[in-house]
Protein backbone atom coordinates (compact mmCIF):
# COMPACT_ATOMS: atom_id res chain seq x y z
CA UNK A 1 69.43 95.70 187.34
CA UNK A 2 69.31 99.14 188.05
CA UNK A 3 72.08 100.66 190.48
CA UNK A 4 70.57 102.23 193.86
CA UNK A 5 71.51 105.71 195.20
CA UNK A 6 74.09 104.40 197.25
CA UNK A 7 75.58 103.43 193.87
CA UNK A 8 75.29 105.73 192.39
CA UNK A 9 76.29 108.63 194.58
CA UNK A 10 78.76 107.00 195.28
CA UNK A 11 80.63 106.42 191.77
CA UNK A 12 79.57 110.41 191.05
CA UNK A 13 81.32 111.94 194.35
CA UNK A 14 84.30 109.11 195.22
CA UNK A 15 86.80 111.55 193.83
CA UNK A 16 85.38 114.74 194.70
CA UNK A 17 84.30 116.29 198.43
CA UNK A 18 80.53 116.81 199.31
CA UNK A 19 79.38 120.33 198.73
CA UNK A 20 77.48 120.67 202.39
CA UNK A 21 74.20 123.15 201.97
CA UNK A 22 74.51 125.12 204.77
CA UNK A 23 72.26 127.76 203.82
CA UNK A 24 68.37 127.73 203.38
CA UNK A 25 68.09 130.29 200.79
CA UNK A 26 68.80 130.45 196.98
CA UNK A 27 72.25 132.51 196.01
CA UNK A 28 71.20 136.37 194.61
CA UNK A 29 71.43 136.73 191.26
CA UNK A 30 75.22 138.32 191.33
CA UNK A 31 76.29 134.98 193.20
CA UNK A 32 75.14 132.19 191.00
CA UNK A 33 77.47 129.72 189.61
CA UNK A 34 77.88 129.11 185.70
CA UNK A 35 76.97 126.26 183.49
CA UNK A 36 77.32 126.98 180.36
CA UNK A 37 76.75 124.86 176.80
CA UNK A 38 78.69 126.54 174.16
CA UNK A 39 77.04 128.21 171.22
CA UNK A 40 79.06 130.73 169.71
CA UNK A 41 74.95 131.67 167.24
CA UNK A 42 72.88 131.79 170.45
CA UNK A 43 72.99 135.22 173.58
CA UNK A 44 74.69 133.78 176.67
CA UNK A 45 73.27 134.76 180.14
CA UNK A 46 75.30 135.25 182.94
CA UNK A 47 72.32 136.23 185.83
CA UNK A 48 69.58 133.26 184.79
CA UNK A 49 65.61 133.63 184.93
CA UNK A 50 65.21 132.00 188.12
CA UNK A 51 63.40 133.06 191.34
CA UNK A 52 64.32 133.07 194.89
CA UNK A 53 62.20 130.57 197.08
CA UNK A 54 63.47 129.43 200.20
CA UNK A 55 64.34 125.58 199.68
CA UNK A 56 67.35 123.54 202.01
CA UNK A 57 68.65 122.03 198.83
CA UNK A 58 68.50 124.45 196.15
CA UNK A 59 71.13 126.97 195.06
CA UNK A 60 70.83 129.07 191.75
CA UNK A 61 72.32 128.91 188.84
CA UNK A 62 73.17 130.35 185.70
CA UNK A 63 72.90 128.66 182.28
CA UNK A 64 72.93 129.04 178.38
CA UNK A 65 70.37 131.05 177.55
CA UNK A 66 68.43 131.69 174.10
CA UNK A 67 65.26 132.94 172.87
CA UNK A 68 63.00 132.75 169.72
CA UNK A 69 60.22 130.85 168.16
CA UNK A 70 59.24 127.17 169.04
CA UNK A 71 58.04 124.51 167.02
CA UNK A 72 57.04 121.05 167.34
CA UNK A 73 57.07 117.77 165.27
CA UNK A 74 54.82 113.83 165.73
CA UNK A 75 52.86 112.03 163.48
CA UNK A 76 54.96 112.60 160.27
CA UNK A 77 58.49 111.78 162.16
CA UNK A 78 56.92 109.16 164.94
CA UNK A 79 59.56 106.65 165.02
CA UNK A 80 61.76 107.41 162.86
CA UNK A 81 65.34 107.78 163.99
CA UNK A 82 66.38 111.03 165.16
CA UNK A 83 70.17 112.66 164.84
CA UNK A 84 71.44 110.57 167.68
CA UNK A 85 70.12 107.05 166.32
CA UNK A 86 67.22 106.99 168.68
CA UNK A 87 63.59 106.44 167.85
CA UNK A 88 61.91 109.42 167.68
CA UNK A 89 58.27 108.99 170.16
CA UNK A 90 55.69 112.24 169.33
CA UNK A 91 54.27 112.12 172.87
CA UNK A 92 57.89 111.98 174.49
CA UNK A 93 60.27 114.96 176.04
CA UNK A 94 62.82 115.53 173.66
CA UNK A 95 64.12 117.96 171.08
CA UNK A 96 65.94 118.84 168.46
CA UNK A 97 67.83 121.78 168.92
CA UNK A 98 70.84 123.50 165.98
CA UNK A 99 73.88 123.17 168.09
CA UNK A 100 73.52 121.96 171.93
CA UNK A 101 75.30 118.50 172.53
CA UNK A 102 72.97 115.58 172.61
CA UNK A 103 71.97 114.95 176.20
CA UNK A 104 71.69 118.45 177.00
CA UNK A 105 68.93 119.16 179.42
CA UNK A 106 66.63 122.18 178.19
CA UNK A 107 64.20 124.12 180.48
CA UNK A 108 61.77 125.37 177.67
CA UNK A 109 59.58 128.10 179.33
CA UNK A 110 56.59 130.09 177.67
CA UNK A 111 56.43 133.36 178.50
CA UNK A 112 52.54 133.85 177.57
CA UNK A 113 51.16 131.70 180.62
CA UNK A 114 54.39 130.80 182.83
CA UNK A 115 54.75 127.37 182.44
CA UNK A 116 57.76 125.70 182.19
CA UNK A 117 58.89 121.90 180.88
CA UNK A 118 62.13 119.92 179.89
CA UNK A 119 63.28 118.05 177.36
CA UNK A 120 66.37 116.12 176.03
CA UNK A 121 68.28 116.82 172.73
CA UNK A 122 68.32 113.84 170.90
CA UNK A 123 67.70 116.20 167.00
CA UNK A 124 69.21 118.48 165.09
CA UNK A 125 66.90 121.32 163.45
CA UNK A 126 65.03 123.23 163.60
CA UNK A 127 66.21 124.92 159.96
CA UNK A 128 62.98 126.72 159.43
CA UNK A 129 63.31 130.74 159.91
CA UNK A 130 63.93 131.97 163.04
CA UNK A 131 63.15 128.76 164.68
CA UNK A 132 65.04 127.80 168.07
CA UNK A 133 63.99 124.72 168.95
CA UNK A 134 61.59 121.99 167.96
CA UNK A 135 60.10 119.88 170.65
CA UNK A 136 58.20 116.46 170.83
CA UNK A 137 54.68 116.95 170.60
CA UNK A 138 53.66 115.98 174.29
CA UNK A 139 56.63 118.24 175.34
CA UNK A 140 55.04 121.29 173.45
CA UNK A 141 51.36 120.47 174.40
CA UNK A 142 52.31 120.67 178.45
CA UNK A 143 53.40 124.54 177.32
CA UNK A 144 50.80 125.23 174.85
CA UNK A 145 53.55 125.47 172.76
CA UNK A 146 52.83 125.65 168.68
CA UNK A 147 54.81 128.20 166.72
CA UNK A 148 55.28 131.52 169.56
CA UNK A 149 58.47 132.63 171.13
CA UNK A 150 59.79 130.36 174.55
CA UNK A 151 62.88 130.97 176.41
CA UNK A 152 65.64 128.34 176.82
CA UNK A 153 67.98 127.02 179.29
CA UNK A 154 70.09 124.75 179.10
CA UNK A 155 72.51 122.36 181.25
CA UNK A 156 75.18 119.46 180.69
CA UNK A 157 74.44 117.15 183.65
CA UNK A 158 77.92 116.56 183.69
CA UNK A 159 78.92 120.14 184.74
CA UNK A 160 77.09 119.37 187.73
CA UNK A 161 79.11 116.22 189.08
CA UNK A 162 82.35 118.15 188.27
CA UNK A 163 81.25 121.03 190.90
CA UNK A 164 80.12 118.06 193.39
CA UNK A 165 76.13 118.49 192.79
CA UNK A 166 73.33 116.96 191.12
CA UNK A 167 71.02 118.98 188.30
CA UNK A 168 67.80 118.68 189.65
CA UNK A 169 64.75 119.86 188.41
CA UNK A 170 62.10 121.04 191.21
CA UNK A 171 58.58 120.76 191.07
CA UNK A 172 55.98 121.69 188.54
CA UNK A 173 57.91 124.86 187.17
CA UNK A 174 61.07 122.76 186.97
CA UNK A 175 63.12 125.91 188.68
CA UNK A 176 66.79 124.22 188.28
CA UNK A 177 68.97 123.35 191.02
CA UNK A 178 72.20 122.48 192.52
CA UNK A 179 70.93 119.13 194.52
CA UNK A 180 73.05 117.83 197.52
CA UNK A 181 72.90 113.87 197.32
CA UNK A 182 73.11 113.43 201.20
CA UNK A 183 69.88 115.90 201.95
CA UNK A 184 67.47 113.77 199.48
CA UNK A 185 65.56 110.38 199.08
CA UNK A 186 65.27 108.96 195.63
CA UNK A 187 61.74 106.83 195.65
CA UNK A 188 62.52 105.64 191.30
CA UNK A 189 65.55 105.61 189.00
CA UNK A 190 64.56 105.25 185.65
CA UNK A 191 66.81 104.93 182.40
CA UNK A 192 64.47 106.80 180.21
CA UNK A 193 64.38 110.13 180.28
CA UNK A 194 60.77 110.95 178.82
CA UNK A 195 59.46 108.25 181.36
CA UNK A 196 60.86 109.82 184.28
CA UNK A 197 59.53 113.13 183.27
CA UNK A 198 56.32 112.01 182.95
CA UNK A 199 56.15 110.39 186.38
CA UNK A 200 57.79 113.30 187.81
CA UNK A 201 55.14 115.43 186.57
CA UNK A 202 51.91 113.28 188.17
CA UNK A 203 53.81 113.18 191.53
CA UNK A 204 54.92 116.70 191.61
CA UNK A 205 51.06 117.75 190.76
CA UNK A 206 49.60 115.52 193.44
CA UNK A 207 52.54 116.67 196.15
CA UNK A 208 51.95 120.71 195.63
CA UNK A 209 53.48 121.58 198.97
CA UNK A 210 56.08 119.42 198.79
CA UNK A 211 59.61 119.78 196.44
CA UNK A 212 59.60 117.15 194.57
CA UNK A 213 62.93 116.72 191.98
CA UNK A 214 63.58 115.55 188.74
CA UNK A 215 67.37 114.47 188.36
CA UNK A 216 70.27 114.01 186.31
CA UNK A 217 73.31 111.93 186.91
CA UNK A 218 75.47 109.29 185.71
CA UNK A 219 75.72 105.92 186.51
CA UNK A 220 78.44 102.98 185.75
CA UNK A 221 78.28 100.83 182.89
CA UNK A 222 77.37 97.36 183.63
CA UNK A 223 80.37 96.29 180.36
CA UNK A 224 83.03 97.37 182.67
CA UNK A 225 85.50 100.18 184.03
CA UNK A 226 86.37 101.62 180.52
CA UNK A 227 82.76 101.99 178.94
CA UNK A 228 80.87 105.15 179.37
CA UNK A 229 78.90 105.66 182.20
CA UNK A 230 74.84 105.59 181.40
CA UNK A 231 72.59 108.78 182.17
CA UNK A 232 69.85 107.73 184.66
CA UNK A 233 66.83 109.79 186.08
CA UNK A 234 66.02 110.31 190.27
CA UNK A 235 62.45 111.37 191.65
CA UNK A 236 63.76 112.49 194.67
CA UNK A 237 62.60 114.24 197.80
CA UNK A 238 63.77 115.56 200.45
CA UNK A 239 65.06 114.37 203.73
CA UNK A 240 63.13 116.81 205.80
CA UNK A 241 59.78 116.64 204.06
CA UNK A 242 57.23 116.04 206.63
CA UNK A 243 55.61 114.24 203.69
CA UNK A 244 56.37 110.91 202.06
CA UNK A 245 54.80 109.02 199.23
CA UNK A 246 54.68 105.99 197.21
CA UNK A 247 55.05 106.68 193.88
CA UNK A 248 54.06 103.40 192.85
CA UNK A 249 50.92 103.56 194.26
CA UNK A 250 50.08 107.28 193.56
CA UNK A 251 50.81 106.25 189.82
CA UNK A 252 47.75 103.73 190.23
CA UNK A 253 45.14 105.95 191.69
C-alpha cells in the first residue's frame, strides 16, 4: 500500500523544522538557494533560468546547469535494461545523461519554442560528439526535441528534504520550486516516475489557471528501518486554490 501525505511528510520533516513561506513572491535572482549535482566536465550556474511569478509556495532556486545538443533513443533500445538495471520504455521520461547520479531530476528546456519537460536518469551516454543528454523518445517528442541544442537543470530530490522543502515541479513549464508540505494537497502518489509525469501533464493542461505540482520525495521502506527509503511522486495543489479537481475522473474524460 502506498503511504499517504501524512506519512510521508512526516518521515521527511520529523528531524528537521518546517520552513514557513511567508512571502508571496519568488527570491531575486542574487537570493536563490543552491542545489547543485557535481560535474567537474559540465558549466555550473549560480543565478538559474527561472522567472519571477508570484506563487504562495514557490521560492527560486539555483541548480546544475549545462548546455549542448540533445538526442533521443526507442525502438532499437525499448526494453532493454538501462545503466541502472531498469527496463528501458521509448515513450517514458527518462534519460541517460554522462555523469549525473541516477535519480537526478533534469528540467530539459528547448530554447527554439520555450517548452520545457523532465526526466529521470536512469542511462549513461550519450558518447556521441558533443552530445549532452539523450532522452526517451516521448520525453523528446513533448520538446520537439531531435538532435538541436536544450538547456539542462538538474536537482537531487534529496537536497531538498535536507533544507526542509519539497522539489516540486509547477505547471506546464515545470518552473522548479521549493514546495512547503503544509500549504499543499496531494490528490495521487505514484511510484513511477514516467507515470506521474504523464498524469501531471493532462491535469496541469486542463487546470491552466491553476498551479498544479509535480513532486519529489522520499518515502519509508516497507522491509524495515535500515532499508533505503523509496522515491515516490505527488500531484499536488495548493491549499488556497479556489479550484479543486479529481484527477481520477479528469483522466477519464
Amino acid at each position: 500500500m502506498i503511504p499517504s501525505i501524512k506519512h510521508i511528510v512526516g518521515f521527511s520533516f520529523i528531524v528537521l523544522s518546517i520552513i514557513v513561506c511567508d512571502s508571496a513572491r519568488l527570491f531575486p535572482a542574487g537570493q536563490l538557494s543552491q542545489h547543485v549535482v557535481s560535474d567537474s566536465t559540465s558549466e555550473l550556474s549560480s543565478q538559474g533560468n527561472l522567472s519571477t511569478d508570484s506563487s504562495s509556495v514557490i521560492k527560486a532556486i539555483a541548480s546544475f546547469h549545462q548546455s549542448g545538443k540533445a538526442s533521443y533513443y526507442a525502438s532499437r533500445f525499448h526494453g532493454r535494461s538501462t545503466a541502472n538495471g531498469e527496463s528501458f520504455d521509448m515513450d517514458g521520461f527518462t534519460a541517460a545523461h554522462r555523469t549525473l547520479p541516477f535519480g537526478s531530476i533534469v528540467r530539459v528546456s528547448n530554447p527554439e519554442n520555450h517548452t520545457a519537460i523532465v526526466v529521470m536518469v536512469n542511462d549513461r551516454g550519450p558518447y556521441v560528439g558533443s552530445r549532452v543528454i539523450d532522452m526517451a523518445r516521448g520525453a523528446a517528442r513533448c520538446i520537439d526535441v531531435s538532435l538541436q541544442k536544450v538547456e539542462l537543470d538538474a536537482f537531487k530530490p534529496a537536497d531538498f528534504q535536507d533544507q526542509g522543502s519539497l522539489l516540486g515541479f509547477c505547471g506546464t513549464s515545470y518552473q522548479p520550486c521549493h514546495v512547503q508540505p503544509q500549504t499543499i494537497v496531494v490528490s495521487d502518489t505514484m511510484t513511477c516516475f514516467s507515470d506521474a509525469v504523464r498524469k501531471h501533464r493532462i491535469l496541469a493542461a486542463k487546470n491552466p489557471q491553476q498551479d498544479v505540482f509535480l513532486i519529489v520525495t522520499t518515502i519509508p521502506s516497507s522491509s524495515g528501518t535500515d532499508a533505503e527509503p523509496k522515491t515516490a511522486y505527488l500531484i499536488a495543489t495548493r491549499k488556497d486554490s479556489d479550484k479543486t479537481f479529481d484527477s481520477a475522473s479528469l483522466l477519464t474524460d
